[in-house]
PDB file of N, CA and C in Angstrom:
ATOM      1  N   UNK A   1       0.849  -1.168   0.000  1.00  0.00           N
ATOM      2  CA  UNK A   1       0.000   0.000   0.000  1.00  0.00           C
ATOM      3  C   UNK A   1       0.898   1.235   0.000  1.00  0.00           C
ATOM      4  N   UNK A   2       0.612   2.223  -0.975  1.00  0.00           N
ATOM      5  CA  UNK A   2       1.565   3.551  -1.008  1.00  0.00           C
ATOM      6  C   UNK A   2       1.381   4.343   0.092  1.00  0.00           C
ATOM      7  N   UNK A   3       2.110   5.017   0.338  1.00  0.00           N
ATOM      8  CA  UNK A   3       1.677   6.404   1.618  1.00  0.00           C
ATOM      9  C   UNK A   3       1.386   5.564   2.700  1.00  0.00           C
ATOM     10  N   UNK A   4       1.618   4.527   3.172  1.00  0.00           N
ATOM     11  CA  UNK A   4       1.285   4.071   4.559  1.00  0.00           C
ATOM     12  C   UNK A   4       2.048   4.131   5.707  1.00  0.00           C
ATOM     13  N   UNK A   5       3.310   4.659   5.376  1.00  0.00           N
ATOM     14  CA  UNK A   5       4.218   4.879   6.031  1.00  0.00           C
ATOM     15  C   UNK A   5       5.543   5.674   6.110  1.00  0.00           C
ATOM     16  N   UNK A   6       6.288   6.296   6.597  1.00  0.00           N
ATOM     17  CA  UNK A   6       7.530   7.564   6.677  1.00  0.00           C
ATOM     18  C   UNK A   6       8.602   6.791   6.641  1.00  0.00           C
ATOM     19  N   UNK A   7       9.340   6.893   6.063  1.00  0.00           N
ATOM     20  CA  UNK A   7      10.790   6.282   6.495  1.00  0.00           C
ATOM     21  C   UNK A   7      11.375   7.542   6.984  1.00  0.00           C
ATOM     22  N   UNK A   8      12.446   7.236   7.594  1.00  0.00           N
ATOM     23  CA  UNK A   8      13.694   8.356   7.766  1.00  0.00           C
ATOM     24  C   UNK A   8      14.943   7.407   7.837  1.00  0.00           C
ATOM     25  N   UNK A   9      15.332   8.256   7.250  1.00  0.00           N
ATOM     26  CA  UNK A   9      17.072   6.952   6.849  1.00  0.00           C
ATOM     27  C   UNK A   9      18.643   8.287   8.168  1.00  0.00           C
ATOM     28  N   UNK A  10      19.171   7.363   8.239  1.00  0.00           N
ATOM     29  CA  UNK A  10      20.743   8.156   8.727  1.00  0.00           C
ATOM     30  C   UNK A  10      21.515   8.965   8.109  1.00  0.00           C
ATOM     31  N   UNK A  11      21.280  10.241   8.633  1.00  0.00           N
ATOM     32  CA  UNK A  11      22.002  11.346   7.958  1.00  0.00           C
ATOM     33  C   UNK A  11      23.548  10.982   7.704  1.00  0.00           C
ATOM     34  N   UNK A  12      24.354  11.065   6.912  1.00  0.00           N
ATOM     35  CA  UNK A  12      25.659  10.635   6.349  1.00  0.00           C
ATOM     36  C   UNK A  12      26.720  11.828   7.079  1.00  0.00           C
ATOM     37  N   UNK A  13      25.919  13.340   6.631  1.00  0.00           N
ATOM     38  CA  UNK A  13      26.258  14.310   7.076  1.00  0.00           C
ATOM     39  C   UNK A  13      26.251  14.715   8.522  1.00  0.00           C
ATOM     40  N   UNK A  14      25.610  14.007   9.777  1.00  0.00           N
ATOM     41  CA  UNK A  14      25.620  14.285  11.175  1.00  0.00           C
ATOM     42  C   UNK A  14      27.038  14.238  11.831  1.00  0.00           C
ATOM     43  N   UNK A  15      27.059  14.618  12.997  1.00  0.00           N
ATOM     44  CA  UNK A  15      28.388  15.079  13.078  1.00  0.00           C
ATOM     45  C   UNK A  15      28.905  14.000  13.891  1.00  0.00           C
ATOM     46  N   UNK A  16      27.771  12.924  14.192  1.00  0.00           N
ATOM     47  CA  UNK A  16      28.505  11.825  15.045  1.00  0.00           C
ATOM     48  C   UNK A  16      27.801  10.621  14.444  1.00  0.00           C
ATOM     49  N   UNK A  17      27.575  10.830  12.970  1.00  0.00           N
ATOM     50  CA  UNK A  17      26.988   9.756  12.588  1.00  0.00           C
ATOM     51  C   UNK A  17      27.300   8.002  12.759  1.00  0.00           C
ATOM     52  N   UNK A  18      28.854   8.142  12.772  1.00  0.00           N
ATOM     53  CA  UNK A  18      29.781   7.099  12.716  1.00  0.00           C
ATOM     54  C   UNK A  18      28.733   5.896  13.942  1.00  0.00           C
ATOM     55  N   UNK A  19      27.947   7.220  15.215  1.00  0.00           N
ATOM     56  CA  UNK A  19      27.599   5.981  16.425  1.00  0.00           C
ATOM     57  C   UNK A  19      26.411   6.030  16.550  1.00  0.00           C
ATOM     58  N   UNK A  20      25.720   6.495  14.999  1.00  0.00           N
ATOM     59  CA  UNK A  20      24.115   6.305  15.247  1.00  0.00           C
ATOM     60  C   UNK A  20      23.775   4.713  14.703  1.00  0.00           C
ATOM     61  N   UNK A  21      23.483   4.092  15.619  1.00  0.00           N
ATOM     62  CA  UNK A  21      22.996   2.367  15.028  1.00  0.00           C
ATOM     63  C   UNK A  21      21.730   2.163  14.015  1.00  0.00           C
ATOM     64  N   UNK A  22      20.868   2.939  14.164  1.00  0.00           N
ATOM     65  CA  UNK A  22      19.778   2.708  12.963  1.00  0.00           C
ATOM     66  C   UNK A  22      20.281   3.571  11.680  1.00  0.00           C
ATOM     67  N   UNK A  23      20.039   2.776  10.419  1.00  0.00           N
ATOM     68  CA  UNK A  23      20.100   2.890   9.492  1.00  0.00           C
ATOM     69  C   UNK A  23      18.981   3.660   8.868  1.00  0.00           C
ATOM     70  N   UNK A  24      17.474   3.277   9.459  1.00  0.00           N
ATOM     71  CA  UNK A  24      16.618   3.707   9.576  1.00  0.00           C
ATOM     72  C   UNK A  24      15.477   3.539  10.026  1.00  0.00           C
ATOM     73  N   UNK A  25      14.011   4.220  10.689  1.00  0.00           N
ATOM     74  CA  UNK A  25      13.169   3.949  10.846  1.00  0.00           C
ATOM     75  C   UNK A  25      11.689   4.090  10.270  1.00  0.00           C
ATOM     76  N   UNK A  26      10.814   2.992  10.268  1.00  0.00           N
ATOM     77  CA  UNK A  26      10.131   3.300   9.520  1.00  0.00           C
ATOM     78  C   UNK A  26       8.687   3.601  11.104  1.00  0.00           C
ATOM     79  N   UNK A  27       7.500   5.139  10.629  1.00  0.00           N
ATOM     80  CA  UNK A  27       6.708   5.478  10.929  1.00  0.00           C
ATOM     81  C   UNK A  27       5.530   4.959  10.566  1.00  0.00           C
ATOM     82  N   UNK A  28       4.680   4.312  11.601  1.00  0.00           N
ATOM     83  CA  UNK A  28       3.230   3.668  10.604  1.00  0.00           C
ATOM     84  C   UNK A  28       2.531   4.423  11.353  1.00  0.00           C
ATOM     85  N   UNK A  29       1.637   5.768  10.534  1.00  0.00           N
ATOM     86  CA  UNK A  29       0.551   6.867  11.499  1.00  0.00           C
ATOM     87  C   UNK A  29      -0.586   5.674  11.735  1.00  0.00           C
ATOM     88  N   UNK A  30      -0.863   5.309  12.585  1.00  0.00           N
ATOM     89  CA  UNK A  30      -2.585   4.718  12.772  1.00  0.00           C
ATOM     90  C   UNK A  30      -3.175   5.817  13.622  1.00  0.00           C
ATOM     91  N   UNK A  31      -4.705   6.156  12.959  1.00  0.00           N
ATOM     92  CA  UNK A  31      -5.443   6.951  13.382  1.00  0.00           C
ATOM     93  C   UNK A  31      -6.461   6.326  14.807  1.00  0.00           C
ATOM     94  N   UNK A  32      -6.940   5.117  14.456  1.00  0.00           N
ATOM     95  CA  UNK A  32      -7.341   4.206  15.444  1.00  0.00           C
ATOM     96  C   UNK A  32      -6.645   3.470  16.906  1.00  0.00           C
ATOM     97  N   UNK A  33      -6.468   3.954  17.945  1.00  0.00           N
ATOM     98  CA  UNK A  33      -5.330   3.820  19.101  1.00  0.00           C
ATOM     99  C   UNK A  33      -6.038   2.057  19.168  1.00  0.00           C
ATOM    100  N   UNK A  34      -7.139   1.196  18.763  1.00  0.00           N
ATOM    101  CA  UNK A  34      -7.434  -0.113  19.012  1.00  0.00           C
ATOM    102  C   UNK A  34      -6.351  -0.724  18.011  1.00  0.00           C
ATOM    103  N   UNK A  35      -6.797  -0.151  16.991  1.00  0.00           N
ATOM    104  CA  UNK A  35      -6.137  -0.607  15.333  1.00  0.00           C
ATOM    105  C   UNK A  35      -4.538  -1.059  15.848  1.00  0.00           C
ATOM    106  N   UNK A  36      -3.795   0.122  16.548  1.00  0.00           N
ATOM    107  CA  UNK A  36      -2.302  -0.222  16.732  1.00  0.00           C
ATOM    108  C   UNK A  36      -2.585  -0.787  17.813  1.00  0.00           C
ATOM    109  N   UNK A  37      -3.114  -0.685  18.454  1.00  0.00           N
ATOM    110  CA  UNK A  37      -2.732  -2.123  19.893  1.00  0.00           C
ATOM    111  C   UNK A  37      -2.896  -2.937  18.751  1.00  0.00           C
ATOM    112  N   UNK A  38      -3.604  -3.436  18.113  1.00  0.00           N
ATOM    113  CA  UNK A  38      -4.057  -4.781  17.638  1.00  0.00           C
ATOM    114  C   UNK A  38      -2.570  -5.011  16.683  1.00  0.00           C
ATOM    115  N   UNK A  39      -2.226  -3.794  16.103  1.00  0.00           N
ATOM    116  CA  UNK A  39      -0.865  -4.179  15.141  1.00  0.00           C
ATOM    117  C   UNK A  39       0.281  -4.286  16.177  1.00  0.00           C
ATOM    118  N   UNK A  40       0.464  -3.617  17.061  1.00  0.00           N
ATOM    119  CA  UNK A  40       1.187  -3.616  18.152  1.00  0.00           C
ATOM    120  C   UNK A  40       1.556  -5.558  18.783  1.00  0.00           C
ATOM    121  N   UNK A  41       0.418  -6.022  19.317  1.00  0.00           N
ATOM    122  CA  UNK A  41      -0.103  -7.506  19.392  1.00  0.00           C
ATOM    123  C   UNK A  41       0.888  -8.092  18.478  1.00  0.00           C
ATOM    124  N   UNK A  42       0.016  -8.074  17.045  1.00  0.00           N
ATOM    125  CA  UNK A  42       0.368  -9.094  16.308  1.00  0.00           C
ATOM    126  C   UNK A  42       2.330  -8.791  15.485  1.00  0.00           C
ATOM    127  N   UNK A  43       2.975  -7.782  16.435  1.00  0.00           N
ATOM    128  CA  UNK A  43       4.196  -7.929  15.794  1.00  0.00           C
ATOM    129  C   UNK A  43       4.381  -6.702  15.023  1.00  0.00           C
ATOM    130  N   UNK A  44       3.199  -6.303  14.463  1.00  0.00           N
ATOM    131  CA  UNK A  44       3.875  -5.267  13.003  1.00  0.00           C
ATOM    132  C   UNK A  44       4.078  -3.947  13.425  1.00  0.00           C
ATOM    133  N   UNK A  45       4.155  -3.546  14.975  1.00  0.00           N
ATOM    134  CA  UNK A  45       4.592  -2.261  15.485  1.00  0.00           C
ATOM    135  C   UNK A  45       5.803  -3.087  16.467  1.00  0.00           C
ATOM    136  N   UNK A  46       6.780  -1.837  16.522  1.00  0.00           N
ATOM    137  CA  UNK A  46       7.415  -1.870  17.795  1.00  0.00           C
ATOM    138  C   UNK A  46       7.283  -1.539  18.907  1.00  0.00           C
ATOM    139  N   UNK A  47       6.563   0.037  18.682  1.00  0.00           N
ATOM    140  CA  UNK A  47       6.255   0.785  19.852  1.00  0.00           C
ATOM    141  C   UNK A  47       4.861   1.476  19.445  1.00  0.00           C
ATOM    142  N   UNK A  48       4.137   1.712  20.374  1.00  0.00           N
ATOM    143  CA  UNK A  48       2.766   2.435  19.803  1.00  0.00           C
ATOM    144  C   UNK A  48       2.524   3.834  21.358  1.00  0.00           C
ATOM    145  N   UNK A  49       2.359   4.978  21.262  1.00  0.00           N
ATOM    146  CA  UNK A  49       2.627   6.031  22.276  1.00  0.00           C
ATOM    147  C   UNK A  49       1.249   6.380  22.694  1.00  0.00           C
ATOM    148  N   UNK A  50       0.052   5.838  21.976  1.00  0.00           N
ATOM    149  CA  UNK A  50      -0.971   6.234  22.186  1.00  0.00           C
ATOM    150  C   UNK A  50      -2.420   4.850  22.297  1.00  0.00           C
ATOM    151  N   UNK A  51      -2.109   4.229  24.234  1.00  0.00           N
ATOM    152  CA  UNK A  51      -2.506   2.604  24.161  1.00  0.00           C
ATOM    153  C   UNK A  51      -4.052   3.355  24.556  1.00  0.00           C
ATOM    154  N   UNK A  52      -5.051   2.342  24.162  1.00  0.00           N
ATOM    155  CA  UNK A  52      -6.401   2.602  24.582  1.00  0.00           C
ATOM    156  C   UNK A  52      -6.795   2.460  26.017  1.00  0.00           C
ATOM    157  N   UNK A  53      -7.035   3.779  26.671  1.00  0.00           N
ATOM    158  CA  UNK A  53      -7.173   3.333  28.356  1.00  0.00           C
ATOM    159  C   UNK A  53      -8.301   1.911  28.620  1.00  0.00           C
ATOM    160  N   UNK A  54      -9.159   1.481  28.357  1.00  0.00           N
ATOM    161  CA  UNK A  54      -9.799   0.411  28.017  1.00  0.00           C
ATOM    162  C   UNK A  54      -9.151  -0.668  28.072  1.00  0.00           C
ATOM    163  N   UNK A  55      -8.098  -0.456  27.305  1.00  0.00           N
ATOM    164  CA  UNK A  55      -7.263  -1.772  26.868  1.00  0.00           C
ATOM    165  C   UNK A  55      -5.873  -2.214  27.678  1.00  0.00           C
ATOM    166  N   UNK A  56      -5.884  -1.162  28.410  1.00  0.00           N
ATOM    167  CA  UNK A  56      -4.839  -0.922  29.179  1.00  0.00           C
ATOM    168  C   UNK A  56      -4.351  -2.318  29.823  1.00  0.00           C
ATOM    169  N   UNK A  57      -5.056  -2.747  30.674  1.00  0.00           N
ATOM    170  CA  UNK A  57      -5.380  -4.070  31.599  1.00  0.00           C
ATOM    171  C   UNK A  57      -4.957  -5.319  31.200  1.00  0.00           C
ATOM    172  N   UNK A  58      -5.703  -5.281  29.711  1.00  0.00           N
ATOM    173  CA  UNK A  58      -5.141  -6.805  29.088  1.00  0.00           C
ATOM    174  C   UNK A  58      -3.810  -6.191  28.304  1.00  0.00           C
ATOM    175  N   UNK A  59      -3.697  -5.575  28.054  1.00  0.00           N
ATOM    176  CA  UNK A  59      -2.338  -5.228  27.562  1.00  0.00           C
ATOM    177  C   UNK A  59      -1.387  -5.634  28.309  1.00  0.00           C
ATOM    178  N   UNK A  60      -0.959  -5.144  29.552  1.00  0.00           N
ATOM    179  CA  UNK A  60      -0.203  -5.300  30.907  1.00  0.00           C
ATOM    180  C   UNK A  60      -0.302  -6.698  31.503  1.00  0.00           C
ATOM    181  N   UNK A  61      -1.212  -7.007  31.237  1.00  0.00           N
ATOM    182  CA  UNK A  61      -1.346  -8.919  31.398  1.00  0.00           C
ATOM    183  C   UNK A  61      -0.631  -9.487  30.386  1.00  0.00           C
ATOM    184  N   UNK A  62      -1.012  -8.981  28.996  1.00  0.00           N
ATOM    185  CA  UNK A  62      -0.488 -10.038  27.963  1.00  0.00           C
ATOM    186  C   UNK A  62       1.341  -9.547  28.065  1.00  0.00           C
ATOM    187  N   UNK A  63       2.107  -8.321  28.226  1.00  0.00           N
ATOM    188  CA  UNK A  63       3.168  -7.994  27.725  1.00  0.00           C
ATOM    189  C   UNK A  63       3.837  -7.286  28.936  1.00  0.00           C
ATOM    190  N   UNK A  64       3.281  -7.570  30.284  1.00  0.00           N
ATOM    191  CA  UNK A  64       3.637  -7.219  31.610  1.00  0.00           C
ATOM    192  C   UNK A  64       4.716  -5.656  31.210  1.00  0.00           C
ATOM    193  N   UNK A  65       5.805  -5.834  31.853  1.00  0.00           N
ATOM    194  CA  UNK A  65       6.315  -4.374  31.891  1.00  0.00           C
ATOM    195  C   UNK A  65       6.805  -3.973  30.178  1.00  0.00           C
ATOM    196  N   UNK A  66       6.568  -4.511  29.562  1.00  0.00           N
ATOM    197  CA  UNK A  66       6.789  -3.903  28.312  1.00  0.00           C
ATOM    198  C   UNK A  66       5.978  -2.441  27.759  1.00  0.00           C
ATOM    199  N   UNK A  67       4.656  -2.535  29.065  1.00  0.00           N
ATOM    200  CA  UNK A  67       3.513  -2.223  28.394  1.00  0.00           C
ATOM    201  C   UNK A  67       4.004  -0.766  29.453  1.00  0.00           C
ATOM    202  N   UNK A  68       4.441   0.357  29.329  1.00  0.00           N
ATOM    203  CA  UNK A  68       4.728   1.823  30.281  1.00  0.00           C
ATOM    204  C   UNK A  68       3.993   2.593  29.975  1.00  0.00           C
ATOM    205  N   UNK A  69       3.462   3.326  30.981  1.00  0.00           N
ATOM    206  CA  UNK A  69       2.940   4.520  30.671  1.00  0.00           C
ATOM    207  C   UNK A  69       3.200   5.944  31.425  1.00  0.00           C
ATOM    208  N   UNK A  70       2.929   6.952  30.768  1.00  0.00           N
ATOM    209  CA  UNK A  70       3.778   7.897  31.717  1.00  0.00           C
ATOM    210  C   UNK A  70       2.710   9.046  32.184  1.00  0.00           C
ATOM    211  N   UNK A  71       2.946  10.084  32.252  1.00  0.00           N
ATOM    212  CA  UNK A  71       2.136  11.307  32.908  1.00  0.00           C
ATOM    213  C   UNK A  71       1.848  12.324  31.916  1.00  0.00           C
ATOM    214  N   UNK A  72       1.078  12.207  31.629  1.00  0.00           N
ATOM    215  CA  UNK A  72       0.054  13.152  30.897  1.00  0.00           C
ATOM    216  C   UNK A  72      -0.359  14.803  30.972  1.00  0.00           C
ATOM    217  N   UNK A  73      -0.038  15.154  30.714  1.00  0.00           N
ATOM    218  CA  UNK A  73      -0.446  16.654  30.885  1.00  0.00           C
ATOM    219  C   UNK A  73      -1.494  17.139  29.209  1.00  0.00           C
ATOM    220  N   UNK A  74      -3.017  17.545  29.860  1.00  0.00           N
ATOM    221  CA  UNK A  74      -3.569  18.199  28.547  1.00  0.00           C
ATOM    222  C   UNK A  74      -3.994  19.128  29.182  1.00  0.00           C
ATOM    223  N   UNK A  75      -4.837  20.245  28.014  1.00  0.00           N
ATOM    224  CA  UNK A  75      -5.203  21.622  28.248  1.00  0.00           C
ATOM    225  C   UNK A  75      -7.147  21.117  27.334  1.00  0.00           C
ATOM    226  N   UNK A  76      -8.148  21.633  28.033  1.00  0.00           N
ATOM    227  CA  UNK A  76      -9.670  21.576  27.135  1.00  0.00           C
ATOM    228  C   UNK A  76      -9.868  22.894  27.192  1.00  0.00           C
ATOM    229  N   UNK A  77     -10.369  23.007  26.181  1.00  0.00           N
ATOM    230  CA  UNK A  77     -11.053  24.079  26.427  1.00  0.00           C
ATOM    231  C   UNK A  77     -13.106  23.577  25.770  1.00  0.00           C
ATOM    232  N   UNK A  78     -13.623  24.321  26.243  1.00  0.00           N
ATOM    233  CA  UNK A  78     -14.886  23.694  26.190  1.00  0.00           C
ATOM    234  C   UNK A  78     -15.585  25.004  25.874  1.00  0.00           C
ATOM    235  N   UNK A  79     -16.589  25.395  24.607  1.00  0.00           N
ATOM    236  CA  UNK A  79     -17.227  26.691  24.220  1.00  0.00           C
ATOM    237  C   UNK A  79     -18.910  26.396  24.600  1.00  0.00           C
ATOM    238  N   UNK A  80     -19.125  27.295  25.141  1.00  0.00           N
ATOM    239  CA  UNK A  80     -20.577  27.629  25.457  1.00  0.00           C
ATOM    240  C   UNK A  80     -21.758  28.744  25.603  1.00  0.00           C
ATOM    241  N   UNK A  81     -22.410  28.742  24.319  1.00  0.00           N
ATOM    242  CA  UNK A  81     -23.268  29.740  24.144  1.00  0.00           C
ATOM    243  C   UNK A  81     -24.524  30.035  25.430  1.00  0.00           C
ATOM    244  N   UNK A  82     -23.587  30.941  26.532  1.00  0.00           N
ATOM    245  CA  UNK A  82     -24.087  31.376  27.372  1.00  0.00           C
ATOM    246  C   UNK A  82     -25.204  32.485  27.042  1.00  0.00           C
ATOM    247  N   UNK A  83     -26.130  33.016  25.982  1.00  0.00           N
ATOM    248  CA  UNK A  83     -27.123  33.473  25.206  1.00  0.00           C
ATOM    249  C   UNK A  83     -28.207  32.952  25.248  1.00  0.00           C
ATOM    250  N   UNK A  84     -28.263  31.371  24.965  1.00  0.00           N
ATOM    251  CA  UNK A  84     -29.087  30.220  24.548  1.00  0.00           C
ATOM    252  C   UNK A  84     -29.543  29.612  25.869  1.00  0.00           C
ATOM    253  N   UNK A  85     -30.823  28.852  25.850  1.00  0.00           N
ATOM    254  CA  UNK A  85     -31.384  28.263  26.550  1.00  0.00           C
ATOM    255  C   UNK A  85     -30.269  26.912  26.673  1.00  0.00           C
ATOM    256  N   UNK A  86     -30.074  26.354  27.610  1.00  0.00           N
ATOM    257  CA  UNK A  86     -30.860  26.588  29.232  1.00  0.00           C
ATOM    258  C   UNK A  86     -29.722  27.749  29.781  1.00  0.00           C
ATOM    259  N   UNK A  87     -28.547  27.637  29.723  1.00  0.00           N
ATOM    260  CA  UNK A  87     -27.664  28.801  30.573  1.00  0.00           C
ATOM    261  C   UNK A  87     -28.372  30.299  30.309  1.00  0.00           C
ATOM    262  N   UNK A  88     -28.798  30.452  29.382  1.00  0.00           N
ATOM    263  CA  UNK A  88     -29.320  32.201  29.925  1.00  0.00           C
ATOM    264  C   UNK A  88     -30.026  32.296  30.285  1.00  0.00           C
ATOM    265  N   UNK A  89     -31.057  31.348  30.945  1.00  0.00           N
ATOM    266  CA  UNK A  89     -31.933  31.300  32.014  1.00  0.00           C
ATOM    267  C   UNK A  89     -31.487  31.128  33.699  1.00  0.00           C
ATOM    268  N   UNK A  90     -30.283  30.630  33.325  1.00  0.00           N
ATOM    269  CA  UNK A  90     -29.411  29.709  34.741  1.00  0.00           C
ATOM    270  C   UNK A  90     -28.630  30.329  35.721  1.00  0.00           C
ATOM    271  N   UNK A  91     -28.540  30.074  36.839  1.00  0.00           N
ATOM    272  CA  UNK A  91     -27.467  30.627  37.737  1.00  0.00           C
ATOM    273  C   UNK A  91     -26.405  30.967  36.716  1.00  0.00           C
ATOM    274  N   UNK A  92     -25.914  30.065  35.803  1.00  0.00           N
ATOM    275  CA  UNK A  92     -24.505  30.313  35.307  1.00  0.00           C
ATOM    276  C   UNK A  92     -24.594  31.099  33.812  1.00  0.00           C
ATOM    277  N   UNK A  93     -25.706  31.969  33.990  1.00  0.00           N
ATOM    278  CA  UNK A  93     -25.658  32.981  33.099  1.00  0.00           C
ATOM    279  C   UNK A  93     -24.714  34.105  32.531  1.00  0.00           C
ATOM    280  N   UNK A  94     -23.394  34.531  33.923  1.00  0.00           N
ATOM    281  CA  UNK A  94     -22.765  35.258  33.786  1.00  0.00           C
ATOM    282  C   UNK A  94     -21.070  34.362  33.674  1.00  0.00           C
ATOM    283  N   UNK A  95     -20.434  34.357  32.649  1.00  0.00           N
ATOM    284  CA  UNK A  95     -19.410  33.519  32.704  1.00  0.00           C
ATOM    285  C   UNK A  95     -18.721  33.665  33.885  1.00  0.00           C
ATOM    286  N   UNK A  96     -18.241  34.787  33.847  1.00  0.00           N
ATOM    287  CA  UNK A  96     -17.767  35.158  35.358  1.00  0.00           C
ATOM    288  C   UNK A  96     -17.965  34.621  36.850  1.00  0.00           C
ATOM    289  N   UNK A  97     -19.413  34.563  36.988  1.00  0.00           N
ATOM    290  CA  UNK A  97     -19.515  33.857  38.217  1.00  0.00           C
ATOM    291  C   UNK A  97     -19.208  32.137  37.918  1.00  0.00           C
ATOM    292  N   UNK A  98     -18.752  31.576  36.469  1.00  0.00           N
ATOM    293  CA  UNK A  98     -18.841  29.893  36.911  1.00  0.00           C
ATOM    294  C   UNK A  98     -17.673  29.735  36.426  1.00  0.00           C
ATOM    295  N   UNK A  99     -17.008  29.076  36.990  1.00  0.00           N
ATOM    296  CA  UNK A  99     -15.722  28.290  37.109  1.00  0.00           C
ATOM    297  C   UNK A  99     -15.409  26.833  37.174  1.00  0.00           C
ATOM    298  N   UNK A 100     -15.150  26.483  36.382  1.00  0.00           N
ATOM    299  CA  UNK A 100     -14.573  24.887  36.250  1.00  0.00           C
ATOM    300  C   UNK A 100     -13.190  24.313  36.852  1.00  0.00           C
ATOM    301  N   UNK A 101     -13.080  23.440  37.352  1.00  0.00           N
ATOM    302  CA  UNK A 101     -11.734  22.923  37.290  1.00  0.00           C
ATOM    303  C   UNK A 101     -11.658  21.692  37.085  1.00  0.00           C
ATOM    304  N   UNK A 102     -11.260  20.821  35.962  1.00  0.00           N
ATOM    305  CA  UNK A 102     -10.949  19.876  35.102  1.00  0.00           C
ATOM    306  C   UNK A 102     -10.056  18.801  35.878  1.00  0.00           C
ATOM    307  N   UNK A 103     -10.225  17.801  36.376  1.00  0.00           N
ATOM    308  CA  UNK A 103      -9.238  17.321  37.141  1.00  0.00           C
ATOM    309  C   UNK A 103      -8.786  15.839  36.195  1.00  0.00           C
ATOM    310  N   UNK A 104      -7.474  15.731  36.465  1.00  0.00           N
ATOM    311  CA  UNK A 104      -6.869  14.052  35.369  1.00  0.00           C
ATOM    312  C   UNK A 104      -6.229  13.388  36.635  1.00  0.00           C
ATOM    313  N   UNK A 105      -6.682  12.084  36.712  1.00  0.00           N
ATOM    314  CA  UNK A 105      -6.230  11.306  37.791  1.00  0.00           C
ATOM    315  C   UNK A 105      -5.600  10.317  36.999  1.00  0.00           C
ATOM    316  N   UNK A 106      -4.065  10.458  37.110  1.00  0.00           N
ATOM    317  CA  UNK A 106      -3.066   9.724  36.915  1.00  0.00           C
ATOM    318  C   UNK A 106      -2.790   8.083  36.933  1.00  0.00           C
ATOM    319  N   UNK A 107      -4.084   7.951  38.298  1.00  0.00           N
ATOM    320  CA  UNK A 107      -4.465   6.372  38.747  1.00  0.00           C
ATOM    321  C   UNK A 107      -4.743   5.478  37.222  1.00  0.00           C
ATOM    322  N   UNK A 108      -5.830   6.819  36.455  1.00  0.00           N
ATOM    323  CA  UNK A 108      -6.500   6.054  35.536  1.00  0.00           C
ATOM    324  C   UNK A 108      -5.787   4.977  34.350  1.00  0.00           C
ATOM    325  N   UNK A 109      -4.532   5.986  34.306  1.00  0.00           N
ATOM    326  CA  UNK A 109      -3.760   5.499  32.964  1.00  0.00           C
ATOM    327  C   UNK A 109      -2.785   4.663  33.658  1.00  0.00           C
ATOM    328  N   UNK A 110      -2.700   4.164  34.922  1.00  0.00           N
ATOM    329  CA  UNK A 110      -1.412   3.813  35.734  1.00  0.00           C
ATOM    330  C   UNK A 110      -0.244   4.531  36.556  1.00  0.00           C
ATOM    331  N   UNK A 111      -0.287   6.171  36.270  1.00  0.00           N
ATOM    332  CA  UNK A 111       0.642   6.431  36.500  1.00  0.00           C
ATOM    333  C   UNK A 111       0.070   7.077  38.009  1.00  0.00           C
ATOM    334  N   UNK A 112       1.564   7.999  39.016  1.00  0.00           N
ATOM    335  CA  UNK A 112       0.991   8.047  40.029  1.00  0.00           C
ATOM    336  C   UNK A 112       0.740   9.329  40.082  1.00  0.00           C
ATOM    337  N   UNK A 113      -0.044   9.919  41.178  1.00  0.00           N
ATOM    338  CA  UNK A 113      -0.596  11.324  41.000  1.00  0.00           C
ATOM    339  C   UNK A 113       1.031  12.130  42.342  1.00  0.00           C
TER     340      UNK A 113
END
């Protein structure tokens, strides 16, 4: 299949090329985080950076510490037409008075808080 994948080969020109060991690597984008566990599984990945929290469990059973995960940091942002029914009827009519705070528990993915 064309376009399914990136190579990057060893720059000749790097300045310490002489002690880079890969020749090259090849990139397979999967858009589906099940899709690469499942290629992951059967061999045709090495590494995959993005495991399905779902899947987490049997993963770590089938491939014990192979399977790492680390600490996460994201940013949401979330838009809301405070104009429109139901909020411009609502206590939280005025953005100002409502405040969110988004919390990520580290437990979830394995890692520690």
């Amino acid at each position: 299949m064309s376009n399914d994948h990136i190579t990057v080969s060893k720059n000749p020109n790097y300045w310490d090329a002489a002690n880079v060991k890969l020749d090259a690597v090849n990139f397979y984008p999967t858009e589906d985080r099940s899709t690469a566990a499942k290629r992951f599984e059967a061999g045709e990945l090495d590494s995959n950076d993005d495991l399905p929290t779902e899947q987490l469990a049997d993963l770590r059973a089938k491939f014990g510490d192979q399977v790492k995960t680390g600490p996460f940091l994201g940013t949401y942002y979330y838009a809301v037409k405070w104009d429109k029914p139901p909020w411009a009827t609502s206590s939280f009519a005025a953005p100002s008075r409502w405040r969110s705070t988004a919390t990520f528990s580290p437990r979830r993915s394995g890692g520690t808080p």
